[in-house]
PDB file of N, CA and C in Angstrom:
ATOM      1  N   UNK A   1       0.838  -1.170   0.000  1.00  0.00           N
ATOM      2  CA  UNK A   1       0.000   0.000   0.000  1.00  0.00           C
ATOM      3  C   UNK A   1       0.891   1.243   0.000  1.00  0.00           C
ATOM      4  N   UNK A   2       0.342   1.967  -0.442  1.00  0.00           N
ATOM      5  CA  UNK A   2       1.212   3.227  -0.999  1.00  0.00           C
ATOM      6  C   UNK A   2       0.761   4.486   0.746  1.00  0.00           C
ATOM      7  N   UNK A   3       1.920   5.112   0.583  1.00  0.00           N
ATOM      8  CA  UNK A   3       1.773   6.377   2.140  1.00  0.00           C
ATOM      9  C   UNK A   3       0.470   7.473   1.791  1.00  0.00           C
ATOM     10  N   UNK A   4       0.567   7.482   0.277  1.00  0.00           N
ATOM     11  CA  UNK A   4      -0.240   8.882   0.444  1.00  0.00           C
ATOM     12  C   UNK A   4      -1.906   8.123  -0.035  1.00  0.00           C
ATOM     13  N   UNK A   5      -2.263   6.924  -0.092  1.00  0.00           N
ATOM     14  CA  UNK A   5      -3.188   6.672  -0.152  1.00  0.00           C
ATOM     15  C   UNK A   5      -3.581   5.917   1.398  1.00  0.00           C
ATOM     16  N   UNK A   6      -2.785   5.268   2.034  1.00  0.00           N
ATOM     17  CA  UNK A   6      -2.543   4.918   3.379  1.00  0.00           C
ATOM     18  C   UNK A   6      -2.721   6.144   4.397  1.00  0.00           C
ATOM     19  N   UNK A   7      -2.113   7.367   4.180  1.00  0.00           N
ATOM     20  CA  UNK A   7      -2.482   8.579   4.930  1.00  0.00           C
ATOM     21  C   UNK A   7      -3.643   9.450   4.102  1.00  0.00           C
ATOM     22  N   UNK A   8      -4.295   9.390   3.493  1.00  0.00           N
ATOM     23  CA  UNK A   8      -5.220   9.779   2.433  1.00  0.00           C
ATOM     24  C   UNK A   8      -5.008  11.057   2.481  1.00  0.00           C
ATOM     25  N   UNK A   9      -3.185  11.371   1.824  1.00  0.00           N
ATOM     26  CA  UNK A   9      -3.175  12.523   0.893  1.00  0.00           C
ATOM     27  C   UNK A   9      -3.962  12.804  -0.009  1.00  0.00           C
ATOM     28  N   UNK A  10      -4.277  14.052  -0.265  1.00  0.00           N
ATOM     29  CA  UNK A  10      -4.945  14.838  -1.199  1.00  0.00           C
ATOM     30  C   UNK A  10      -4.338  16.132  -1.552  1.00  0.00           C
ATOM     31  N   UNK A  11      -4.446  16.256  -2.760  1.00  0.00           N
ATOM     32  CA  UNK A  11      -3.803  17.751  -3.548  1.00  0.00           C
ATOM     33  C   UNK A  11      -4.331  18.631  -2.932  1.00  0.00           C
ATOM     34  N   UNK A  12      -3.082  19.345  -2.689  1.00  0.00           N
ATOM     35  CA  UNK A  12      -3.162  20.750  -1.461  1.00  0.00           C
ATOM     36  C   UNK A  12      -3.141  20.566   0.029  1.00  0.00           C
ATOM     37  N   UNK A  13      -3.453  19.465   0.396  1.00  0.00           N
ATOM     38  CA  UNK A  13      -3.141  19.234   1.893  1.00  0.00           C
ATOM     39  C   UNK A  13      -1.299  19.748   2.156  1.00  0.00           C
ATOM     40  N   UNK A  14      -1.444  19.754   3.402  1.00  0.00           N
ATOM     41  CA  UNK A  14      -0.433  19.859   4.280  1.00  0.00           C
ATOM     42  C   UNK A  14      -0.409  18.700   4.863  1.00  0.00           C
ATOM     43  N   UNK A  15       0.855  18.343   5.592  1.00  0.00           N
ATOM     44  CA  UNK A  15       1.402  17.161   5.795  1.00  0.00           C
ATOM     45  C   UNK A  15       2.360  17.863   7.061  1.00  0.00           C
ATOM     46  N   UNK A  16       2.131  17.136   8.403  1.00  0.00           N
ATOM     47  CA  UNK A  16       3.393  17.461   9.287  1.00  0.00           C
ATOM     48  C   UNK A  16       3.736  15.996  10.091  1.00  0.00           C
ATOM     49  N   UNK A  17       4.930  15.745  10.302  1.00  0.00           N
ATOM     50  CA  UNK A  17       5.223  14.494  11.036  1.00  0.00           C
ATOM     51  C   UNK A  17       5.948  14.983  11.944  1.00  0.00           C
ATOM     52  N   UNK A  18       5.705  14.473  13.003  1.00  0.00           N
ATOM     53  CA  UNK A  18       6.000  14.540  14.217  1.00  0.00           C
ATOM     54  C   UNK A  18       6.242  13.384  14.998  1.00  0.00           C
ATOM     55  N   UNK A  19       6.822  13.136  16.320  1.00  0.00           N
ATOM     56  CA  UNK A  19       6.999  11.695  16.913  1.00  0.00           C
ATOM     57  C   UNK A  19       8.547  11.443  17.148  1.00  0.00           C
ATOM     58  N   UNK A  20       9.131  10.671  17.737  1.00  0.00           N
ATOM     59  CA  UNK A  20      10.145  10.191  18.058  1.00  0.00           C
ATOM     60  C   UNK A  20      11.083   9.463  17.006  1.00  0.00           C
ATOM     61  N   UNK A  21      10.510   9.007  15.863  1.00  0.00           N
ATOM     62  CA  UNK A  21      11.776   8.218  15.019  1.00  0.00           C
ATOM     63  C   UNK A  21      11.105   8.371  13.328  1.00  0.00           C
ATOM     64  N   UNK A  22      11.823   8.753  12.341  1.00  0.00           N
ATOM     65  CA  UNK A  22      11.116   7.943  11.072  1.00  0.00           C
ATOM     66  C   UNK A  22      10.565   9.002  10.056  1.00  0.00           C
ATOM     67  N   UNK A  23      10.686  10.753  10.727  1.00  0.00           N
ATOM     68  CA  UNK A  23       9.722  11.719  10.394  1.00  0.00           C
ATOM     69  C   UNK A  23      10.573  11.510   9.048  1.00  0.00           C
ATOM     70  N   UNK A  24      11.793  11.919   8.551  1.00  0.00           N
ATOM     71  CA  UNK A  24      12.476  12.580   7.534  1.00  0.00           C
ATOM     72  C   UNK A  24      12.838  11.542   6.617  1.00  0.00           C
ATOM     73  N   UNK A  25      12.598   9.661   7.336  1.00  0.00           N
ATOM     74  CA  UNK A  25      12.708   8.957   6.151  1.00  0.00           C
ATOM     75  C   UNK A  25      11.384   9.245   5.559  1.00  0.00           C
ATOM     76  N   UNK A  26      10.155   9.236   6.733  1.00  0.00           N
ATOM     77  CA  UNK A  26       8.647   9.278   6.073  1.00  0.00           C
ATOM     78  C   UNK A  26       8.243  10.315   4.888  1.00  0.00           C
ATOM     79  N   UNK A  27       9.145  11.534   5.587  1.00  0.00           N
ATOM     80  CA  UNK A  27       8.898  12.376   4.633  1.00  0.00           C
ATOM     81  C   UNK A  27       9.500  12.620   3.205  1.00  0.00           C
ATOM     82  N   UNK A  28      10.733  12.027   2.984  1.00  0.00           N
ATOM     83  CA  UNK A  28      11.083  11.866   1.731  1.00  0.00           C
ATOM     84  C   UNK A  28      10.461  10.692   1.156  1.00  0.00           C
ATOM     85  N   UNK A  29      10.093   9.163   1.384  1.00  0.00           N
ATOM     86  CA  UNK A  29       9.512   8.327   1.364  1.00  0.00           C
ATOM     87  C   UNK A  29       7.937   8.606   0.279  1.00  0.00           C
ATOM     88  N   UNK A  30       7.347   9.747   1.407  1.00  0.00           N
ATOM     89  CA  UNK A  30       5.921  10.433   0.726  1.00  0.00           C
ATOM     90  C   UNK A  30       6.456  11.477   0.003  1.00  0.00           C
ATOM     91  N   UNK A  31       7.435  12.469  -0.249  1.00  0.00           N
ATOM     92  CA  UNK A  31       7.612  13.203  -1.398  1.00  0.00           C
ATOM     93  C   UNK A  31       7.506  12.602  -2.840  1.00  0.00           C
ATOM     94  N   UNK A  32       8.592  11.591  -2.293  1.00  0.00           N
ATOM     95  CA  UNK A  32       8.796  10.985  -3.898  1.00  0.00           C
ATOM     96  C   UNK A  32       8.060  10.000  -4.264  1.00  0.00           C
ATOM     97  N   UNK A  33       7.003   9.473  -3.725  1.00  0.00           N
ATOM     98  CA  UNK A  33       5.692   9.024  -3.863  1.00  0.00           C
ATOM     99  C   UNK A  33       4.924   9.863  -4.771  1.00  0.00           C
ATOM    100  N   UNK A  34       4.970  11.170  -3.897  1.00  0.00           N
ATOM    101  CA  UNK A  34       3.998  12.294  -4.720  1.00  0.00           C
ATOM    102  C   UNK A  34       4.883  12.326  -5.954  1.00  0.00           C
ATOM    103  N   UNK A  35       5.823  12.979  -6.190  1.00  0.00           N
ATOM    104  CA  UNK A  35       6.273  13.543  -7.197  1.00  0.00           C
ATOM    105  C   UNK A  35       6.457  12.459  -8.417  1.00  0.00           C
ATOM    106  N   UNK A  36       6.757  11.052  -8.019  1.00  0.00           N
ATOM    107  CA  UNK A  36       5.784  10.375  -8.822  1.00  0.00           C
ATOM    108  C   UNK A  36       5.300   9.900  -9.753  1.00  0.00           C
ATOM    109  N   UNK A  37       4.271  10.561  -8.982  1.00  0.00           N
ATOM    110  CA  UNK A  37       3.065  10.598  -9.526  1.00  0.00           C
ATOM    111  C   UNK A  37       2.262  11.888  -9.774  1.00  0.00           C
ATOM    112  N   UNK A  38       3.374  12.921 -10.234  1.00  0.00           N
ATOM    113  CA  UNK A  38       3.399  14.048 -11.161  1.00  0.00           C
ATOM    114  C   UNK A  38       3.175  15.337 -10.308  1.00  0.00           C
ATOM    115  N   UNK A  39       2.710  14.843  -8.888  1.00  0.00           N
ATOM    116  CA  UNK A  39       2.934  16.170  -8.101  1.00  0.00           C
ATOM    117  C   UNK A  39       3.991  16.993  -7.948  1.00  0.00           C
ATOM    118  N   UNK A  40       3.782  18.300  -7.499  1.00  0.00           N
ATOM    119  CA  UNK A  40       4.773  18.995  -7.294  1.00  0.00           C
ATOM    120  C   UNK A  40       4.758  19.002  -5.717  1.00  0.00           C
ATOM    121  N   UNK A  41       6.149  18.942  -5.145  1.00  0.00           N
ATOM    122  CA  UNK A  41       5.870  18.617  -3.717  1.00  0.00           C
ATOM    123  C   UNK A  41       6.972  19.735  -2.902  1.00  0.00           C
ATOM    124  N   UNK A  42       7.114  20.123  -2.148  1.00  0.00           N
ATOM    125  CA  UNK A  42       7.706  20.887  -1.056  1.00  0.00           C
ATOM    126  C   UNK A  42       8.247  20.396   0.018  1.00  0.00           C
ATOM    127  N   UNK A  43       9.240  20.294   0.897  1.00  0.00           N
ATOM    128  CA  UNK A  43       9.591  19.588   2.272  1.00  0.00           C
ATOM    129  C   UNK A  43      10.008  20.594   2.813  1.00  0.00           C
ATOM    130  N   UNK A  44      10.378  20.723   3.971  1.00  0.00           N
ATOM    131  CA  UNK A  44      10.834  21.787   4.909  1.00  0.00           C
ATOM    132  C   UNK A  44      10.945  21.249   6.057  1.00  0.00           C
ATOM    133  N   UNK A  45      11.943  21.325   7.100  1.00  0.00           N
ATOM    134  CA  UNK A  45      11.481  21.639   8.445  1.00  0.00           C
ATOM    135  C   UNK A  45      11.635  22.592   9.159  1.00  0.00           C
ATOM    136  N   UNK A  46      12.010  22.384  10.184  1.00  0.00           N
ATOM    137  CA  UNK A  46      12.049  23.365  11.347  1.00  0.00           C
ATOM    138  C   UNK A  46      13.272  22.852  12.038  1.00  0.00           C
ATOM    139  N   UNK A  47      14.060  22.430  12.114  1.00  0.00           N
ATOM    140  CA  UNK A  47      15.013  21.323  13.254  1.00  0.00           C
ATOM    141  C   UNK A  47      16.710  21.097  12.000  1.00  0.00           C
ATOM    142  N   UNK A  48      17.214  20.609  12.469  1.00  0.00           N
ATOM    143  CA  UNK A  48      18.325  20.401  11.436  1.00  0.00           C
ATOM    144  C   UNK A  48      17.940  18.764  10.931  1.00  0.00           C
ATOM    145  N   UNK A  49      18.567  18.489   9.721  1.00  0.00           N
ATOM    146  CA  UNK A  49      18.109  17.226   9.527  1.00  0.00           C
ATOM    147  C   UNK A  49      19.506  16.924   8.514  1.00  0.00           C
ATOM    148  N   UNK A  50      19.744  15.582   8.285  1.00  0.00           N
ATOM    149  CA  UNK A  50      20.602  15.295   7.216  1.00  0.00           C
ATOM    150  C   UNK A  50      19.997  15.814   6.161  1.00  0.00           C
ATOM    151  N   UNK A  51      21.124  16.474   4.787  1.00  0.00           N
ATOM    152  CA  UNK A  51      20.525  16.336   3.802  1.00  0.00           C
ATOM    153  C   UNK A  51      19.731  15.712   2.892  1.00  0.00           C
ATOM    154  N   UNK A  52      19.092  15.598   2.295  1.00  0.00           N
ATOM    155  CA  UNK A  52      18.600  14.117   1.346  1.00  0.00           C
ATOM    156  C   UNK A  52      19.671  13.884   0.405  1.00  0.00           C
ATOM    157  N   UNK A  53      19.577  12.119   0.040  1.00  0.00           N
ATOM    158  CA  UNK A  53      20.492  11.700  -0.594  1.00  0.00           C
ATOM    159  C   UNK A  53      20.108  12.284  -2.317  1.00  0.00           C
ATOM    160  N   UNK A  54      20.714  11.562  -3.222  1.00  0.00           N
ATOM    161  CA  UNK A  54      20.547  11.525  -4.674  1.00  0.00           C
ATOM    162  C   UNK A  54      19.004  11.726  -4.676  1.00  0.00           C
ATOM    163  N   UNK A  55      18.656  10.328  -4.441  1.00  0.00           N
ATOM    164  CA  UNK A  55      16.986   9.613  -4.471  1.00  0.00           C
ATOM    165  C   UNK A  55      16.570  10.046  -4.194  1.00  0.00           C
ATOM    166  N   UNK A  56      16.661  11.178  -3.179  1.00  0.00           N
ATOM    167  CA  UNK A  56      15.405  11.731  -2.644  1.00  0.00           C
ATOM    168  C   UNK A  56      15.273  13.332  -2.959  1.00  0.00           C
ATOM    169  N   UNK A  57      15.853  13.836  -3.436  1.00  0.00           N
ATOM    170  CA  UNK A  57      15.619  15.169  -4.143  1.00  0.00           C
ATOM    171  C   UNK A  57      16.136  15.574  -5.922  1.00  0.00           C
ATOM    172  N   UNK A  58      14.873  16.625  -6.278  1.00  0.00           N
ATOM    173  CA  UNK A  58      15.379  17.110  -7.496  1.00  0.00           C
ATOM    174  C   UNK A  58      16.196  18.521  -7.285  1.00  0.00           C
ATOM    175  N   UNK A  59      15.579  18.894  -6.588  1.00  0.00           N
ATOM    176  CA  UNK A  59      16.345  20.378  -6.156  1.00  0.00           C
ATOM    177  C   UNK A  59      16.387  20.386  -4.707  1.00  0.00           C
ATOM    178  N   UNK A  60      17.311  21.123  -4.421  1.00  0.00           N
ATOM    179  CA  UNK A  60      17.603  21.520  -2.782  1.00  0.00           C
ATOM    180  C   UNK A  60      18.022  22.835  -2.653  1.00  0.00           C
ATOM    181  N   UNK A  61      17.405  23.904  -2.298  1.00  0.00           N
ATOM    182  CA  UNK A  61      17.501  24.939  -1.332  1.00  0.00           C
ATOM    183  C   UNK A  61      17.994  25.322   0.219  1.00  0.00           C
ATOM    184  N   UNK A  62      19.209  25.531  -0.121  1.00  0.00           N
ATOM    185  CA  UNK A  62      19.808  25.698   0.993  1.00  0.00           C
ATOM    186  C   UNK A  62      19.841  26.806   1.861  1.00  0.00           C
ATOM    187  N   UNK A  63      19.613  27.926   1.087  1.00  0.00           N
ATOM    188  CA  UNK A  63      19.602  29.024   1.424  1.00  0.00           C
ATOM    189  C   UNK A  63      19.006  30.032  -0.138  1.00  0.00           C
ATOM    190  N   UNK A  64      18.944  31.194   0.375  1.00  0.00           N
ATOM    191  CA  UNK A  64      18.706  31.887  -0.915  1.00  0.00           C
ATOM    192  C   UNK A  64      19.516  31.783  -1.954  1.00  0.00           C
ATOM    193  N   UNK A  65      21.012  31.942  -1.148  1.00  0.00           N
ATOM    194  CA  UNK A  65      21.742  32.486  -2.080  1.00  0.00           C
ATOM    195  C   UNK A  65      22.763  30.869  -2.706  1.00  0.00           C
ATOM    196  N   UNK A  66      22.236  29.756  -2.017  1.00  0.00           N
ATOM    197  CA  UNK A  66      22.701  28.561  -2.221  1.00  0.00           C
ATOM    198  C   UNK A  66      21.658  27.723  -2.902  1.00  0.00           C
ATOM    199  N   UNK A  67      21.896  27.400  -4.119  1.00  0.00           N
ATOM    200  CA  UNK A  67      20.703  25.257  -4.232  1.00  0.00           C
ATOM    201  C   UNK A  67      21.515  24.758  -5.444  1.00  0.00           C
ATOM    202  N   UNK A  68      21.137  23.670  -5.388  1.00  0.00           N
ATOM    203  CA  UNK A  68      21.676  22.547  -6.330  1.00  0.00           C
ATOM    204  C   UNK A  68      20.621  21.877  -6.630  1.00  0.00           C
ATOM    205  N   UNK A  69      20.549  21.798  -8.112  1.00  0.00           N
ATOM    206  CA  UNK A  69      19.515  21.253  -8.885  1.00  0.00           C
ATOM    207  C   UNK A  69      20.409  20.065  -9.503  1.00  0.00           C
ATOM    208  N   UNK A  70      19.530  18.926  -9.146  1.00  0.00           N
ATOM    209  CA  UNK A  70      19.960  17.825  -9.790  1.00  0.00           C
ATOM    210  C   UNK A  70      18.870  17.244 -10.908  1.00  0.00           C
TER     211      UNK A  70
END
């Protein structure tokens, strides 16, 4: 079963994970789920996190004046 039909994403929702373990695999996990499947998707947090690997991003924003588009 797929995350965003398992969490019954829908276009335009917001999405926040929270909890003790799993948020930032979950959340790249459900990005690239969405994207896909042709969505355009956004991640962000609030906290420091590892970067994402290859697989898990097309672009990364690091800052304004920093991103790398892969």
């Amino acid at each position: 079963m797929q995350l965003a039909s398992s969490l019954r994403v829908r276009r335009g929702d917001i999405v926040a994970f929270v909890g003790g373990g799993g948020k930032t695999t979950t959340m790249f996990a459900l990005a690239g789920e969405l994207v896909a499947q042709g969505w355009r998707v956004l991640t962000t947090t609030t906290t420091m996190i590892a970067p994402p690997g290859p697989a898990d991003r097309t672009l990364v924003v690091i800052s304004p004046e920093r991103y790398e588009a892969i």
